[in-house]
PDB file of N, CA and C in Angstrom:
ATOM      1  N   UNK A   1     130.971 137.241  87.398  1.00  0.00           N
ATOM      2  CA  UNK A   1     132.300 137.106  86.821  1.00  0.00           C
ATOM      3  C   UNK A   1     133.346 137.267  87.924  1.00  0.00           C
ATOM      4  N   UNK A   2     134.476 136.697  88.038  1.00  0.00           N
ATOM      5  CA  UNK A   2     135.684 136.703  88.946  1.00  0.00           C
ATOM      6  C   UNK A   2     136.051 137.963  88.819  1.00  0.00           C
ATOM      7  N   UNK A   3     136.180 138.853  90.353  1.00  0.00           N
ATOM      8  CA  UNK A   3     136.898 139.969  90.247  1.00  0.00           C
ATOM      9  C   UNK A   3     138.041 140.260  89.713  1.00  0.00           C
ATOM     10  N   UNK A   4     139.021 139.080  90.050  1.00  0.00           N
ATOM     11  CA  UNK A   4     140.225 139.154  89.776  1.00  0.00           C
ATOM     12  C   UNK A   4     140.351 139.239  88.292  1.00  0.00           C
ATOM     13  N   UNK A   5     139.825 138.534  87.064  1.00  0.00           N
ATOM     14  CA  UNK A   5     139.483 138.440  85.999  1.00  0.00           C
ATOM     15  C   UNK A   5     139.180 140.274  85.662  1.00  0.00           C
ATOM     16  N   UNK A   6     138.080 140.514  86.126  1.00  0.00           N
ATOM     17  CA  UNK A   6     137.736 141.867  85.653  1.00  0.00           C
ATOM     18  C   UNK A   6     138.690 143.227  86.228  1.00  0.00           C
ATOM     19  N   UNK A   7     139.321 142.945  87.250  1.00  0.00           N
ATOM     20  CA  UNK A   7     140.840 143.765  87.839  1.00  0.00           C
ATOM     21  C   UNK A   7     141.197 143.466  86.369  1.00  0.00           C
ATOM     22  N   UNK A   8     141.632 142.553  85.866  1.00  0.00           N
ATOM     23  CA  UNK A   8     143.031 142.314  85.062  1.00  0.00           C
ATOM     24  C   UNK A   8     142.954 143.290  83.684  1.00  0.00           C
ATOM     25  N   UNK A   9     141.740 142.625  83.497  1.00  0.00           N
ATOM     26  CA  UNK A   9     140.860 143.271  81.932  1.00  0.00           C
ATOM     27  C   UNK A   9     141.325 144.832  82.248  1.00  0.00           C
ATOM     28  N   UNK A  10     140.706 145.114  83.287  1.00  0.00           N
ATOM     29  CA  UNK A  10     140.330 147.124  82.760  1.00  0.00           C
ATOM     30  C   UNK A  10     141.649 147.300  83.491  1.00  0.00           C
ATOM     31  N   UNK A  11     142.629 146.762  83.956  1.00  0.00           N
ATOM     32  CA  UNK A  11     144.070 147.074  84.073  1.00  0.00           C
ATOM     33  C   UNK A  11     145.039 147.717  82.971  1.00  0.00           C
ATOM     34  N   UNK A  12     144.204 146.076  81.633  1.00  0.00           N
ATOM     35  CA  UNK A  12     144.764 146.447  80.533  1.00  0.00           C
ATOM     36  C   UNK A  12     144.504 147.399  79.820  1.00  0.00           C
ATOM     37  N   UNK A  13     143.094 148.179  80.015  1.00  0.00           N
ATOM     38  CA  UNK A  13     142.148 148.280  79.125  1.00  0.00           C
ATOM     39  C   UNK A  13     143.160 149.875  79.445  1.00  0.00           C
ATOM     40  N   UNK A  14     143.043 150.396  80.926  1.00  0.00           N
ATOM     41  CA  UNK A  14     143.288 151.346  81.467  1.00  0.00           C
ATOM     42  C   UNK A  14     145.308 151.540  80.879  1.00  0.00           C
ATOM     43  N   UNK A  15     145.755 150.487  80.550  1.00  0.00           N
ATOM     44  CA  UNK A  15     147.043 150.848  80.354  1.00  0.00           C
ATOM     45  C   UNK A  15     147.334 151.063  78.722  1.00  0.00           C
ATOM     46  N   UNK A  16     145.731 150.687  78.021  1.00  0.00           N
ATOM     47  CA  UNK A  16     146.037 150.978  76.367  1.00  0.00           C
ATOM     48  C   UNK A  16     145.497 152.194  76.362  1.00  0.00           C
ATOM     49  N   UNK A  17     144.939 153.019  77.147  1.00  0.00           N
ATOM     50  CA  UNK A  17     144.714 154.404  77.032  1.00  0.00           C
ATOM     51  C   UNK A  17     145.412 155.701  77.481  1.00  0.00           C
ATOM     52  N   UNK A  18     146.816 155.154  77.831  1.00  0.00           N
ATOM     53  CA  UNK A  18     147.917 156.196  78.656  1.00  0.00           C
ATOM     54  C   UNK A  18     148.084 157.201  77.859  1.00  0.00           C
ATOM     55  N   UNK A  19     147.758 158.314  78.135  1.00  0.00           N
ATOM     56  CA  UNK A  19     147.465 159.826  77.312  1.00  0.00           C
ATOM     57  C   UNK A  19     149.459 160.257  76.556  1.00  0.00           C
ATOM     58  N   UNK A  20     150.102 159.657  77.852  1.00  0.00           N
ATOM     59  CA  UNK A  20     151.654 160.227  76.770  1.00  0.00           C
ATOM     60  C   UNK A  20     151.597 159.112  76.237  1.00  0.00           C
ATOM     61  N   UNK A  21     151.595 157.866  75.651  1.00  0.00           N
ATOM     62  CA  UNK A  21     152.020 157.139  75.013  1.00  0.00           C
ATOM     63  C   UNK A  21     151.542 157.265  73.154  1.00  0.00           C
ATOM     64  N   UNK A  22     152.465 157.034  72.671  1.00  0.00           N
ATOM     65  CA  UNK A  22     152.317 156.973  71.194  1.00  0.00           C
ATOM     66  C   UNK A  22     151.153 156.017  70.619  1.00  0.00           C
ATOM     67  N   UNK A  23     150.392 156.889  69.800  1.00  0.00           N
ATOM     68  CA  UNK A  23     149.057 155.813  69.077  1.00  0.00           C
ATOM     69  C   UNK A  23     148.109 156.114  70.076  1.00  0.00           C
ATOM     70  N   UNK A  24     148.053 156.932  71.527  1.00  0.00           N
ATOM     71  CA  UNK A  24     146.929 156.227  72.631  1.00  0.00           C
ATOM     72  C   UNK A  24     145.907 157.042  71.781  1.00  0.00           C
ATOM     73  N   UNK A  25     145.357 157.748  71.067  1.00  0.00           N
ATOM     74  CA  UNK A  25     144.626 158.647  70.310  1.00  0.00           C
ATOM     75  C   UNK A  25     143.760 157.879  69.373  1.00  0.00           C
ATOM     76  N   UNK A  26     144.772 157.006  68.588  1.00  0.00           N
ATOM     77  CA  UNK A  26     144.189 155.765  67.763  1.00  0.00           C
ATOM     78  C   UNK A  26     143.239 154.106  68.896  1.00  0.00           C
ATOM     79  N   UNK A  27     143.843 154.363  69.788  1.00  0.00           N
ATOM     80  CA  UNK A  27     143.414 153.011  70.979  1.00  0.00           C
ATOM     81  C   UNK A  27     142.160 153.574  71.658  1.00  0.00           C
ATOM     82  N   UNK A  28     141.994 155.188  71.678  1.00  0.00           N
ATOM     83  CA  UNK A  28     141.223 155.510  72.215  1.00  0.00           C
ATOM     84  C   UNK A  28     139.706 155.265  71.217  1.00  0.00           C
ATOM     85  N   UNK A  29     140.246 155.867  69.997  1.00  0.00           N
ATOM     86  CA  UNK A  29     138.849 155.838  69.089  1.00  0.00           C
ATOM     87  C   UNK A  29     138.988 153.951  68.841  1.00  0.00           C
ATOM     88  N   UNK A  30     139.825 153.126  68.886  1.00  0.00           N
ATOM     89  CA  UNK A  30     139.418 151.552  68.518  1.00  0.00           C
ATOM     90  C   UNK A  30     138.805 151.373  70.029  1.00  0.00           C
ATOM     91  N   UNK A  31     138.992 151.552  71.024  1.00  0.00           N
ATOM     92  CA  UNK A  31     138.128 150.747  72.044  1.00  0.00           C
ATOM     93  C   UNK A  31     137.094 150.926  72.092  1.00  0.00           C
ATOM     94  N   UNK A  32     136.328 152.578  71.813  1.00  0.00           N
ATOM     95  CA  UNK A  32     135.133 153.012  71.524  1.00  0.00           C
ATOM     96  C   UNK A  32     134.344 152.477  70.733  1.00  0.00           C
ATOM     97  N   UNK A  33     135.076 152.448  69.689  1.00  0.00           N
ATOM     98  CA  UNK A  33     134.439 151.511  68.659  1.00  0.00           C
ATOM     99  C   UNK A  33     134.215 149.981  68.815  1.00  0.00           C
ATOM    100  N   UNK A  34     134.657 149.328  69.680  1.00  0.00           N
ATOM    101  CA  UNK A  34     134.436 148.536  69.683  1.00  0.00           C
ATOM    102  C   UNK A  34     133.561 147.823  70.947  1.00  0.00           C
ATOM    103  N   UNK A  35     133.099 149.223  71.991  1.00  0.00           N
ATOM    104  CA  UNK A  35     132.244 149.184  72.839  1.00  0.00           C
ATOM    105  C   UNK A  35     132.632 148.940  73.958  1.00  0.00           C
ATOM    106  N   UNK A  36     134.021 149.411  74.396  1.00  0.00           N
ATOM    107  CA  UNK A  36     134.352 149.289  76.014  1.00  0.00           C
ATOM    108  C   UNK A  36     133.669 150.162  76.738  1.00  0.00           C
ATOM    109  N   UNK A  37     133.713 151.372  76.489  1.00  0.00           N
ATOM    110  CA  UNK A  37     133.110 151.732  77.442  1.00  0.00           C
ATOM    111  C   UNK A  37     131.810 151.700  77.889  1.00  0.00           C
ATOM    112  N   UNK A  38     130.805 150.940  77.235  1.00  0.00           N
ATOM    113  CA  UNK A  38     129.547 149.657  77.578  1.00  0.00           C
ATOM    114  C   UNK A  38     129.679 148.802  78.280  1.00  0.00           C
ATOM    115  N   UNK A  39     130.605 148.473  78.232  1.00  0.00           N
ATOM    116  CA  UNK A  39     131.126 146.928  78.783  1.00  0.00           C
ATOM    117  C   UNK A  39     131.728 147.623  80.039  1.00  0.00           C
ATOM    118  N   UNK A  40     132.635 148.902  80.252  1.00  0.00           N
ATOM    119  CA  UNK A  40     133.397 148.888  81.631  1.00  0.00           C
ATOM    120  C   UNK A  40     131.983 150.078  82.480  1.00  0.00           C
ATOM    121  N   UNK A  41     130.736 150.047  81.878  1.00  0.00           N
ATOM    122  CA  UNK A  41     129.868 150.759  82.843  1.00  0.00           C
ATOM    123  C   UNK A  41     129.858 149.383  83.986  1.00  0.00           C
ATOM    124  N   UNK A  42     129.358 148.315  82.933  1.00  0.00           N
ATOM    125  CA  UNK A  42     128.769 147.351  84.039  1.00  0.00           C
ATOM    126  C   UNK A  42     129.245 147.113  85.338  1.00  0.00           C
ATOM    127  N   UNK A  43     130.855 147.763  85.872  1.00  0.00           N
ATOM    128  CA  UNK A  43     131.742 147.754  86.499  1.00  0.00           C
ATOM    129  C   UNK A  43     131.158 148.366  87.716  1.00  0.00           C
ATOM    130  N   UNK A  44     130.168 149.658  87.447  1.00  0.00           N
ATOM    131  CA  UNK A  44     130.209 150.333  88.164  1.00  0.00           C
ATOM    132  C   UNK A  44     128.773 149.709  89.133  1.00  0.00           C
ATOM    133  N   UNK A  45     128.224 148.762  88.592  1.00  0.00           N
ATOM    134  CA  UNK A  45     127.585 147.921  90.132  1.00  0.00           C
ATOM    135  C   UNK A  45     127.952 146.601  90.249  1.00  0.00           C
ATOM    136  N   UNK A  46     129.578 146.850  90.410  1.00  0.00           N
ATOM    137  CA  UNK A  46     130.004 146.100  90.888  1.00  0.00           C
ATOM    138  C   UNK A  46     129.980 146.047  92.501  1.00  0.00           C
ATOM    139  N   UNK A  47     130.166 145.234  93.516  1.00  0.00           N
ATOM    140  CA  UNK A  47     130.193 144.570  94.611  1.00  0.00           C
ATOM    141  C   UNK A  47     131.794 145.785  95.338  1.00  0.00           C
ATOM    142  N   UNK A  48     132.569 145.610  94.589  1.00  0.00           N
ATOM    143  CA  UNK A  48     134.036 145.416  94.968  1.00  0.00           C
ATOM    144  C   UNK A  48     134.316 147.067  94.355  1.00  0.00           C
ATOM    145  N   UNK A  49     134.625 147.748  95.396  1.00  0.00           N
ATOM    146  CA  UNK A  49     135.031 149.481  95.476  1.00  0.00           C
ATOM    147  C   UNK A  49     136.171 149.755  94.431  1.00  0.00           C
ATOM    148  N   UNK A  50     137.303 148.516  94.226  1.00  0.00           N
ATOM    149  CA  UNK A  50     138.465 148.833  93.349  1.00  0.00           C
ATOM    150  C   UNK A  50     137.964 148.492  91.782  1.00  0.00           C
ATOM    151  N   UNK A  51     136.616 147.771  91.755  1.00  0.00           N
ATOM    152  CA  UNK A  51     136.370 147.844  90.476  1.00  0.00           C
ATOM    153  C   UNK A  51     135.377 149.103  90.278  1.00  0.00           C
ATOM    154  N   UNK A  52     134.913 149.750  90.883  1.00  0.00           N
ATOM    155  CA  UNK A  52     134.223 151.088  90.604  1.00  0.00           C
ATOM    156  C   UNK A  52     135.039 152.518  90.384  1.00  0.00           C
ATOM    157  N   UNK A  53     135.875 152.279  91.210  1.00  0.00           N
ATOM    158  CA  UNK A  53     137.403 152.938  91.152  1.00  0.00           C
ATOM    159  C   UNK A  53     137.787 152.851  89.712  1.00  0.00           C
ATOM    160  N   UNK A  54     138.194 152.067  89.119  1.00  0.00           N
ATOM    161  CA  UNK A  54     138.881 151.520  88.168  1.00  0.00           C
ATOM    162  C   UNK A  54     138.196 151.852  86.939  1.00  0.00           C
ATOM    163  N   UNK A  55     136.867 151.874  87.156  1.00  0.00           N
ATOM    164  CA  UNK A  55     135.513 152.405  85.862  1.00  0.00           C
ATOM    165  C   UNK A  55     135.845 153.759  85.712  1.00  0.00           C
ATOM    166  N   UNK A  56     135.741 154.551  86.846  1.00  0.00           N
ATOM    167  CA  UNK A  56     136.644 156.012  86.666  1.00  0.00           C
ATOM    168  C   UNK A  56     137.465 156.253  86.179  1.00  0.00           C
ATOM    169  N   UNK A  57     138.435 155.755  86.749  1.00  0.00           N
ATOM    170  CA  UNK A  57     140.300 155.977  86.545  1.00  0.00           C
ATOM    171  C   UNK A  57     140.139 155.528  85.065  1.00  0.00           C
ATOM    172  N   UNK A  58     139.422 154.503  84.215  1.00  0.00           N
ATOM    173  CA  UNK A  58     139.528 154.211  82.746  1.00  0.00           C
ATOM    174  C   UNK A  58     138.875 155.271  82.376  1.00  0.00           C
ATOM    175  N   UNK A  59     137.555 155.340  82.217  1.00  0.00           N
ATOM    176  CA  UNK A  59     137.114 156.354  81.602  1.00  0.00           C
ATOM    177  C   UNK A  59     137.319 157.941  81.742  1.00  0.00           C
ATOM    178  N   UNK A  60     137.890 158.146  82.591  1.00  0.00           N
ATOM    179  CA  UNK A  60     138.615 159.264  82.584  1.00  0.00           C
ATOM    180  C   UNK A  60     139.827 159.719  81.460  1.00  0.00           C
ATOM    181  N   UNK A  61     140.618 158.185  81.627  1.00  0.00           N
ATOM    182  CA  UNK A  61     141.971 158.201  80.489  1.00  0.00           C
ATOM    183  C   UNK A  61     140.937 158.414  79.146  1.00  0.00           C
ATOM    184  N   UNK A  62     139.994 157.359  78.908  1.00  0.00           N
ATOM    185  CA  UNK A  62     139.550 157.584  77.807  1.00  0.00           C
ATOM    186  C   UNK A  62     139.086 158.730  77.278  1.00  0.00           C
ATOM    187  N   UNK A  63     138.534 159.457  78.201  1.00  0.00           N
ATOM    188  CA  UNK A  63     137.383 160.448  77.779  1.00  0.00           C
ATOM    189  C   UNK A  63     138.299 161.843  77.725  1.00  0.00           C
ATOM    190  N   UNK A  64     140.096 161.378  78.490  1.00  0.00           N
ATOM    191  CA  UNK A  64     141.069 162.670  78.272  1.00  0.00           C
ATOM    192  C   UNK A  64     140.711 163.866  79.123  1.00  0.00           C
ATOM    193  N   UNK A  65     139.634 163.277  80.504  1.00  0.00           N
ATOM    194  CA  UNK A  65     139.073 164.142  81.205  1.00  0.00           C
ATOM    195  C   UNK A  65     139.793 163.746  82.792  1.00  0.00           C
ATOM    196  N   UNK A  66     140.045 164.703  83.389  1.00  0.00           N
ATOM    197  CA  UNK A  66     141.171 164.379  85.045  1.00  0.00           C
ATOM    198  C   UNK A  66     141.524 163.625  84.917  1.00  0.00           C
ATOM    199  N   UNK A  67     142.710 163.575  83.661  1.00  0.00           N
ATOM    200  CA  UNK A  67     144.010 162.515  84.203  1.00  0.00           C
ATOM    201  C   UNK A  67     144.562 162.896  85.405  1.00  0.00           C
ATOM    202  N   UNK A  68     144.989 163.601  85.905  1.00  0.00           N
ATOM    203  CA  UNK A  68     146.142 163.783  86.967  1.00  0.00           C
ATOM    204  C   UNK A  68     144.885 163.036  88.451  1.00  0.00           C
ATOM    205  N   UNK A  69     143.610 163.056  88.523  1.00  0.00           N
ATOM    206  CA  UNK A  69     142.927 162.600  89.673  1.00  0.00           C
ATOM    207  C   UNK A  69     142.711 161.007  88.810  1.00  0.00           C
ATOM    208  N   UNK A  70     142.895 160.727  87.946  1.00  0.00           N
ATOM    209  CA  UNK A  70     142.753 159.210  87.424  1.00  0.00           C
ATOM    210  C   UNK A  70     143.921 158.400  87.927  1.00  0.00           C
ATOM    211  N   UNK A  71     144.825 158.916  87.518  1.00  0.00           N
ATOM    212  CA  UNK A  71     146.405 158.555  87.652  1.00  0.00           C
ATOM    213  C   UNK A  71     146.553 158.184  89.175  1.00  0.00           C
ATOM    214  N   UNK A  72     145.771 159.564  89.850  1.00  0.00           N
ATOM    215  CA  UNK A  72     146.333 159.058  91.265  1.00  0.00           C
ATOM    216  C   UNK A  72     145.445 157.961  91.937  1.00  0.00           C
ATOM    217  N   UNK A  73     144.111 158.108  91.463  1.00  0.00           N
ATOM    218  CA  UNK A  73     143.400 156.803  92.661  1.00  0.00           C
ATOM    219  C   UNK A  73     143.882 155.451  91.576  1.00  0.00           C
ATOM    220  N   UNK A  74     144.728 155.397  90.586  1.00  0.00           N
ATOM    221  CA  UNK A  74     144.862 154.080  89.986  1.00  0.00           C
ATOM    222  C   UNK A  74     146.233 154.011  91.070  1.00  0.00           C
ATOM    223  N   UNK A  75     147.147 154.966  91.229  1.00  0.00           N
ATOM    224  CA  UNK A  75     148.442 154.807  91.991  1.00  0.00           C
ATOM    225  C   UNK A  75     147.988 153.632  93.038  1.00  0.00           C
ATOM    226  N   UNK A  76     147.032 154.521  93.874  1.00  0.00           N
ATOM    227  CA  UNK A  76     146.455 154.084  95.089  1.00  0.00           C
ATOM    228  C   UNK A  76     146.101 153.108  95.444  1.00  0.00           C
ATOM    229  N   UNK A  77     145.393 152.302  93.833  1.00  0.00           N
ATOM    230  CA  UNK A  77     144.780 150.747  93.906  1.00  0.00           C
ATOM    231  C   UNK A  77     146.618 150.323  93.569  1.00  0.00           C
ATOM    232  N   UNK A  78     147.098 150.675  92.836  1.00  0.00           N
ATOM    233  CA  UNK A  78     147.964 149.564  92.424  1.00  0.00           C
ATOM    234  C   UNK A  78     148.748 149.424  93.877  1.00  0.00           C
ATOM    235  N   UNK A  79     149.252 150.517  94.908  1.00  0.00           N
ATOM    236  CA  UNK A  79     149.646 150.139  96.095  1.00  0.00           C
ATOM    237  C   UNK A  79     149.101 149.121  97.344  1.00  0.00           C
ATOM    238  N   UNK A  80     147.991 149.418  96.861  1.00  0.00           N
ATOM    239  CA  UNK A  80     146.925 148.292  97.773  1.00  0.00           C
ATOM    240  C   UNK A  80     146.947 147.057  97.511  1.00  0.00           C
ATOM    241  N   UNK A  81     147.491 146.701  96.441  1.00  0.00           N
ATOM    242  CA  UNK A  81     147.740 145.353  95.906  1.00  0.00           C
ATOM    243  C   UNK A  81     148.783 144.765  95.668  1.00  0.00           C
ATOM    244  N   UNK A  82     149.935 145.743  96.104  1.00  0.00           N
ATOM    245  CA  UNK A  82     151.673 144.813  96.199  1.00  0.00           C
ATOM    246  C   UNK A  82     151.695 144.323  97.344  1.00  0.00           C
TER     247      UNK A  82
END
């Protein structure tokens, strides 16, 4: 699959799980349910370091476990890419 494609996905995936935002509680139990975090393991043999990165930094938001070390290596990718 195109990296760039799978960057974009768990970009989004990672920005419907933002712990202050309103509802993220409800987004958290619908993505589960609907099997992301199955789908964003496969990430993690991925080829490409910012998509293994990125398997973290999501499931972290999701799982409501080290946001503040999620937050920052997502900072880190998103600087690497302006």
């Amino acid at each position: 699959m195109n990296v760039k494609l799978q960057l974009a996905a768990s970009y989004c995936v990672s920005n419907l799980t933002g712990l202050d935002e309103p509802g993220s509680s409800e987004r958290h139990r619908k993505l589960k349910s609907m099997g992301v975090n199955r789908i964003l393991q496969q990430l993690l043999n991925s080829n490409d370091q910012t998509l293994r990165d990125l398997y973290v930094v999501t499931t972290a938001y999701m799982s409501s476990l080290f946001v503040s070390l999620s937050r920052c290596l997502l900072s880190r990718h998103i600087t690497e890419l302006a």
